[in-house]
C-alpha atoms as a PDB file:
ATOM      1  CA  UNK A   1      -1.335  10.683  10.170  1.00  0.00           C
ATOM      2  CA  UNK A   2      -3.233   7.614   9.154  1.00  0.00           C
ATOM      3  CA  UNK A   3      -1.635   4.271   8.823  1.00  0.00           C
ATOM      4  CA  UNK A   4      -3.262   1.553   6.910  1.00  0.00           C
ATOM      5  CA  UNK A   5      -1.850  -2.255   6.886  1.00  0.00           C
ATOM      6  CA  UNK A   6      -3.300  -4.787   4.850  1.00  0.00           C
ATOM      7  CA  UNK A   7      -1.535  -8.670   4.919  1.00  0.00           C
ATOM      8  CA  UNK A   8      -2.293 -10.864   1.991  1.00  0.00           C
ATOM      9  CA  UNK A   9      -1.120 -14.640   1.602  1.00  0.00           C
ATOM     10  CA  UNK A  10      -0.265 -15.158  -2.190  1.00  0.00           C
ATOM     11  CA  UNK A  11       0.428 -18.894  -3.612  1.00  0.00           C
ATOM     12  CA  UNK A  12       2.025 -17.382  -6.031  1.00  0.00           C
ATOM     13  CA  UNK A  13       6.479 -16.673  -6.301  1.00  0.00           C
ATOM     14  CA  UNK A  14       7.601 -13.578  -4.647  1.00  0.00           C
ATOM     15  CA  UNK A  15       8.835 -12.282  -8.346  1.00  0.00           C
ATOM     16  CA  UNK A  16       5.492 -12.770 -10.235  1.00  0.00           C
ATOM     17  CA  UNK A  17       3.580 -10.535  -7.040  1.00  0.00           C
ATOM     18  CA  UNK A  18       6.769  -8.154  -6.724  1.00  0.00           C
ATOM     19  CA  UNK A  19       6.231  -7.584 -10.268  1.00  0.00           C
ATOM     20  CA  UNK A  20       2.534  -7.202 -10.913  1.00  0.00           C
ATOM     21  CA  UNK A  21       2.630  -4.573  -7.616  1.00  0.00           C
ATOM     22  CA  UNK A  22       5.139  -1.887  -9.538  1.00  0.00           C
ATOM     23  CA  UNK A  23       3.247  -2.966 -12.946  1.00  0.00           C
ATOM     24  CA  UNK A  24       1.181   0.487 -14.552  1.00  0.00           C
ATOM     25  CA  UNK A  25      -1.107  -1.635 -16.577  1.00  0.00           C
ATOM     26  CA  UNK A  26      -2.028  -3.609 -14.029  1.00  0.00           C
ATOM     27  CA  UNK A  27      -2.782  -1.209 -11.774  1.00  0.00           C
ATOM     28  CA  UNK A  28      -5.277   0.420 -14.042  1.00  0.00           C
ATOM     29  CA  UNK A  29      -7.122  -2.551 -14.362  1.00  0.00           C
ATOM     30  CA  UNK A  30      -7.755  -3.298 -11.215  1.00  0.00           C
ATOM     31  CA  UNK A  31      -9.202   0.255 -10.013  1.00  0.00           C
ATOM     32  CA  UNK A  32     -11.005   0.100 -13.410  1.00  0.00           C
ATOM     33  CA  UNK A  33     -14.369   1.319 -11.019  1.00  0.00           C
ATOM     34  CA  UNK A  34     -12.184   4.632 -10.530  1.00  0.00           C
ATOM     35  CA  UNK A  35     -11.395   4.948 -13.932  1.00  0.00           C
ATOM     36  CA  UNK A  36      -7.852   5.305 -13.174  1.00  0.00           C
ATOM     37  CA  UNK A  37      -5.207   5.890 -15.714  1.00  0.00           C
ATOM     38  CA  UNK A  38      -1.485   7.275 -16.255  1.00  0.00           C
ATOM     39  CA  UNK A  39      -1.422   9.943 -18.216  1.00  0.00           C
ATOM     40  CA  UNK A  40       2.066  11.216 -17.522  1.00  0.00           C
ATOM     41  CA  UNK A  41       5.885  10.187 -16.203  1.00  0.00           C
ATOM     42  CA  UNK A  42       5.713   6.207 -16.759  1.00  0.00           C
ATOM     43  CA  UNK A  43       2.701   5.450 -18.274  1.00  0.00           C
ATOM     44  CA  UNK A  44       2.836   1.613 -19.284  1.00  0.00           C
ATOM     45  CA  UNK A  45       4.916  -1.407 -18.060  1.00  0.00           C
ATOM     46  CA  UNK A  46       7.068  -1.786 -14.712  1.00  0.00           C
ATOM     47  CA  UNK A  47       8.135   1.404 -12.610  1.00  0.00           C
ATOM     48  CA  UNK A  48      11.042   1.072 -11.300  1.00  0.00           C
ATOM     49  CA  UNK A  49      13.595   3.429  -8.733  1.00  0.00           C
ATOM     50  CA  UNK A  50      13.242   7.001  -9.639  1.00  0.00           C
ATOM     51  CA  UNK A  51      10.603   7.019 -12.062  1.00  0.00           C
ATOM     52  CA  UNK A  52       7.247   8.743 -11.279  1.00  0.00           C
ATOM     53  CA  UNK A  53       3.617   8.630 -12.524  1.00  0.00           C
ATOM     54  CA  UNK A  54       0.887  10.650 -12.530  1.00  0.00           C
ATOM     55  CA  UNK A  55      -2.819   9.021 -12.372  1.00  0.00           C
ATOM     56  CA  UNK A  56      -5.544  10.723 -13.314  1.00  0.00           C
ATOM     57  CA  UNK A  57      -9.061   9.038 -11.172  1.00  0.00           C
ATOM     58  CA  UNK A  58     -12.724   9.819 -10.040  1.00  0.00           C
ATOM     59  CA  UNK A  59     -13.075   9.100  -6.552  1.00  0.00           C
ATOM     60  CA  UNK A  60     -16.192  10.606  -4.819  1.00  0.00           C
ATOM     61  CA  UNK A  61     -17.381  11.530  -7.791  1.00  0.00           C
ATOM     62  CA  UNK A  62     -14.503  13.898  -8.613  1.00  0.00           C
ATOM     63  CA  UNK A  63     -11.562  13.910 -11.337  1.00  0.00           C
ATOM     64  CA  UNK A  64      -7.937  14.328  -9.261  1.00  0.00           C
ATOM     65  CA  UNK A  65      -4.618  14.226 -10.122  1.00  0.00           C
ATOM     66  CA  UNK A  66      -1.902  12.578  -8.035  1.00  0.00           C
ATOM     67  CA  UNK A  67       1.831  11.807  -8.763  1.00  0.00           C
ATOM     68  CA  UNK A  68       4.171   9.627  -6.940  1.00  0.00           C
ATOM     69  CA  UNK A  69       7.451   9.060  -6.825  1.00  0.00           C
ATOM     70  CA  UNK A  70       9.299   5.220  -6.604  1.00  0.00           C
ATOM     71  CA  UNK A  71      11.595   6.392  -3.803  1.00  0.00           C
ATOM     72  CA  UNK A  72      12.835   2.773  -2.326  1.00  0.00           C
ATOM     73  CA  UNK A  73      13.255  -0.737  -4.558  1.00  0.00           C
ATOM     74  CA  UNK A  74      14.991  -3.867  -3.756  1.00  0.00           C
ATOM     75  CA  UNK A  75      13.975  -6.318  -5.895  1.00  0.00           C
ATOM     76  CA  UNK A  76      11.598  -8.492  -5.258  1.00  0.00           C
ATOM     77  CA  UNK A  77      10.930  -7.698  -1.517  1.00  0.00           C
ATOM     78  CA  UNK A  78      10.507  -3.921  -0.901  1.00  0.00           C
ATOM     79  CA  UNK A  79       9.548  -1.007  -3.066  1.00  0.00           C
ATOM     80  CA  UNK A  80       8.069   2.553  -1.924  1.00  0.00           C
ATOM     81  CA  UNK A  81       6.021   5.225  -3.606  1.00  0.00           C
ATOM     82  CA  UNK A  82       5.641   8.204  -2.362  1.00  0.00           C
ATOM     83  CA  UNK A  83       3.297  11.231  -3.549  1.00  0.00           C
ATOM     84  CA  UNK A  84       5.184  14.363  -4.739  1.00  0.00           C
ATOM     85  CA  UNK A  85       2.003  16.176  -5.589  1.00  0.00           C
ATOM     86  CA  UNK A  86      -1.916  15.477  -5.440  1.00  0.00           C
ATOM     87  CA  UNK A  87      -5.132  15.713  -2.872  1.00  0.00           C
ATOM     88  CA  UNK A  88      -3.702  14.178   0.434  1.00  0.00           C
ATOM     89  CA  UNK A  89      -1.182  16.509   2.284  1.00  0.00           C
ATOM     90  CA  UNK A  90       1.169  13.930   2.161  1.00  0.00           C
ATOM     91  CA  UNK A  91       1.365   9.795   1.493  1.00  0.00           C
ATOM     92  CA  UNK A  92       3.844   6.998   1.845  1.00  0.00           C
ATOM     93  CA  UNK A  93       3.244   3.396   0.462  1.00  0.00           C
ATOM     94  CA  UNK A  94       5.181   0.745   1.394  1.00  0.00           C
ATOM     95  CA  UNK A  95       5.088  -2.719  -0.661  1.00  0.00           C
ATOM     96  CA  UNK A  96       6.633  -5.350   0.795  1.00  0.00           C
ATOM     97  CA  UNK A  97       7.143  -9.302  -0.245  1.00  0.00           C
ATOM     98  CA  UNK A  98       8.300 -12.128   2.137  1.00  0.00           C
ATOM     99  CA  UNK A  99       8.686 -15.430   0.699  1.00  0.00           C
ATOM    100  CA  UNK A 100       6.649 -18.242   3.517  1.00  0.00           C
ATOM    101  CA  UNK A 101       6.589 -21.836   4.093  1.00  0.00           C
ATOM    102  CA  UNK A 102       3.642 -22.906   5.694  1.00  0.00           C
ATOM    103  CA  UNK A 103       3.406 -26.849   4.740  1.00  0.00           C
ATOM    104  CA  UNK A 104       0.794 -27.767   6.647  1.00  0.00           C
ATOM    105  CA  UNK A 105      -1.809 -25.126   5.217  1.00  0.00           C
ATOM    106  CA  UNK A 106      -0.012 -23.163   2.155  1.00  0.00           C
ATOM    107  CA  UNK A 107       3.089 -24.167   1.202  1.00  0.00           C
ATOM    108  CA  UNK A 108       5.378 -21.830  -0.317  1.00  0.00           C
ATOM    109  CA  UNK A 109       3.683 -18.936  -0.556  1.00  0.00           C
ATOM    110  CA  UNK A 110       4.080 -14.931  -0.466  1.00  0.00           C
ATOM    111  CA  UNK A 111       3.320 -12.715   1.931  1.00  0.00           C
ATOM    112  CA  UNK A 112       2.589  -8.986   0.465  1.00  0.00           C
ATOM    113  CA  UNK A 113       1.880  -6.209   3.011  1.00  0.00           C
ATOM    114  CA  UNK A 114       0.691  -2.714   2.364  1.00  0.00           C
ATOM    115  CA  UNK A 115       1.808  -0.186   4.341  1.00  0.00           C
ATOM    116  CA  UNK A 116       0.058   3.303   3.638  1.00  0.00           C
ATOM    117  CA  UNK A 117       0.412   6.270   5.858  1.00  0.00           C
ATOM    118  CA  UNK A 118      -1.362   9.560   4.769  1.00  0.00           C
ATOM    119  CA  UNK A 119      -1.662  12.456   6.023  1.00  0.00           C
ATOM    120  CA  UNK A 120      -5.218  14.645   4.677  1.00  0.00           C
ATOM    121  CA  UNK A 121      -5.709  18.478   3.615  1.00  0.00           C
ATOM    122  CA  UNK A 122      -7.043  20.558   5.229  1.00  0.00           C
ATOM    123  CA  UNK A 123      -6.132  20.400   9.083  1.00  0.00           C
ATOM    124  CA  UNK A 124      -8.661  19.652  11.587  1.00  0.00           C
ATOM    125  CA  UNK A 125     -11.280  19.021   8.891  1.00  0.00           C
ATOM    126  CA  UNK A 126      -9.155  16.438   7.351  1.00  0.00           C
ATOM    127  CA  UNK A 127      -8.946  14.582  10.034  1.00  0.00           C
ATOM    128  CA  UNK A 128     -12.466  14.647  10.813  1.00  0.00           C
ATOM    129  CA  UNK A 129     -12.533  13.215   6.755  1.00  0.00           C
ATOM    130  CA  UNK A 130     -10.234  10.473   7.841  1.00  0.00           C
ATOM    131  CA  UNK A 131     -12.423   9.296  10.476  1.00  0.00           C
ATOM    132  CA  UNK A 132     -15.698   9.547   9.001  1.00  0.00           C
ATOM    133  CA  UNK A 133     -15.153   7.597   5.675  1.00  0.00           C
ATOM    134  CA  UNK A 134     -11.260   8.147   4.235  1.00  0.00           C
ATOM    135  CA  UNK A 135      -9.262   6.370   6.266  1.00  0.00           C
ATOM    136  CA  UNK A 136     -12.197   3.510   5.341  1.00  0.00           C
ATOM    137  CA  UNK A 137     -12.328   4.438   1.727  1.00  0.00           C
ATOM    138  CA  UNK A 138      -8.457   4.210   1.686  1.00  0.00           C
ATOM    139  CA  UNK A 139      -8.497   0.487   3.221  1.00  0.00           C
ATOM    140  CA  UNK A 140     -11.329  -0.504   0.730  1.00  0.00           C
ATOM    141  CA  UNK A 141      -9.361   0.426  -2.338  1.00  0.00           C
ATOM    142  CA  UNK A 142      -6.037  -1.225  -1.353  1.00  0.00           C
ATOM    143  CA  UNK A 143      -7.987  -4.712  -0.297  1.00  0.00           C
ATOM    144  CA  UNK A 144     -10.097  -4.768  -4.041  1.00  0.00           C
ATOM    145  CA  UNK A 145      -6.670  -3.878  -5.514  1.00  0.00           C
ATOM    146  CA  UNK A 146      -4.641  -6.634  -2.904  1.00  0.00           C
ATOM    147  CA  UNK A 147      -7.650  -9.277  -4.261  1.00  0.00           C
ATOM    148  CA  UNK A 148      -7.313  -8.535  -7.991  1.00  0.00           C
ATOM    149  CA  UNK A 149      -3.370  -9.019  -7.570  1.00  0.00           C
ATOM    150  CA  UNK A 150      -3.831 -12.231  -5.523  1.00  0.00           C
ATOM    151  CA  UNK A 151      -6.381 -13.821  -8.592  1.00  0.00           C
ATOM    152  CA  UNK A 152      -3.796 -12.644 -11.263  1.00  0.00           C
ATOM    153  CA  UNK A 153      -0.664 -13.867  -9.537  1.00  0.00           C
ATOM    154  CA  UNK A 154      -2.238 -17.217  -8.291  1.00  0.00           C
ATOM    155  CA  UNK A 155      -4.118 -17.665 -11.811  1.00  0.00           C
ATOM    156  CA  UNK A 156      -0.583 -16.923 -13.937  1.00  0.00           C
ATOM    157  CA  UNK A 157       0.908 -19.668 -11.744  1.00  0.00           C
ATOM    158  CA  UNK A 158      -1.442 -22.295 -12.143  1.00  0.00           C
ATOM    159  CA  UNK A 159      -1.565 -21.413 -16.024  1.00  0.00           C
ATOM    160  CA  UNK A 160       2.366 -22.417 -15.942  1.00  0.00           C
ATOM    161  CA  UNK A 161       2.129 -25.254 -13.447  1.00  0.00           C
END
């Protein structure tokens, strides 16, 4: 099983980030390259405990289907979504928010990690997958999505401030 963790520093509140995370419509616009989109379970606005979606994407120049599951949420700090059917075997991602105080650098700021564990197809050959590009591919996507959530939190908060 793969494990990916990305850490990214926010100067944004720990609601606006919690919220733009679990947000459909958000998501979709920042894997716009994949041309990602829900087309079934919650399809719009925030998912919350319970509630599933299904995304329909190209990624390596294929059309896929995958549908996950909220399975843990505690508002603002923690939510998990887990796949219930799609390409990988099996995956787990964990969102979680810490609120920080760094005054001599940031502030108050949030701290959002990503932690994604996924497990491939396909036995021996998946794993050969995973170490050739997937596990790569995997990190890629959740860093462009991490810096399009960091712009849009940081930017709403300015626009208020």
């Amino acid at each position: 099983m793969a494990i990916i963790e990305i850490k990214t520093i926010i100067q944004a509140d720990i609601k606006t980030c919690f919220d733009l995370a679990r947000n459909i419509d958000f998501h979709k616009d920042s894997l716009a390259h994949s041309n990602e989109k829900a087309v079934a379970g919650k399809t719009s606005g925030l998912i919350e405990l319970g509630e599933s979606v299904t995304w329909e994407a190209t990624h390596f120049g294929v059309k896929q289907k995958l549908t996950s599951k909220i399975t843990a949420f505690k508002s603002p700090h923690y939510f998990v979504d887990e796949m219930t059917s799609g390409a990988f075997k099996s995956f787990k991602h964990e969102h979680i928010f810490e609120t920080r105080t760094d005054n001599q650098f940031y502030g108050n700021y949030t701290l959002m990690i990503d932690r994604f564990q996924f497990q491939s197809p396909l036995g021996i050959l998946g794993k050969i997958a995973n170490f050739m590009f997937l596990e790569r591919y995997m990190r890629n996507l959740l860093k462009t999505r991490n810096e399009y959530l960091k712009l849009k939190a940081e930017n709403l908060v300015h626009a208020v401030t």
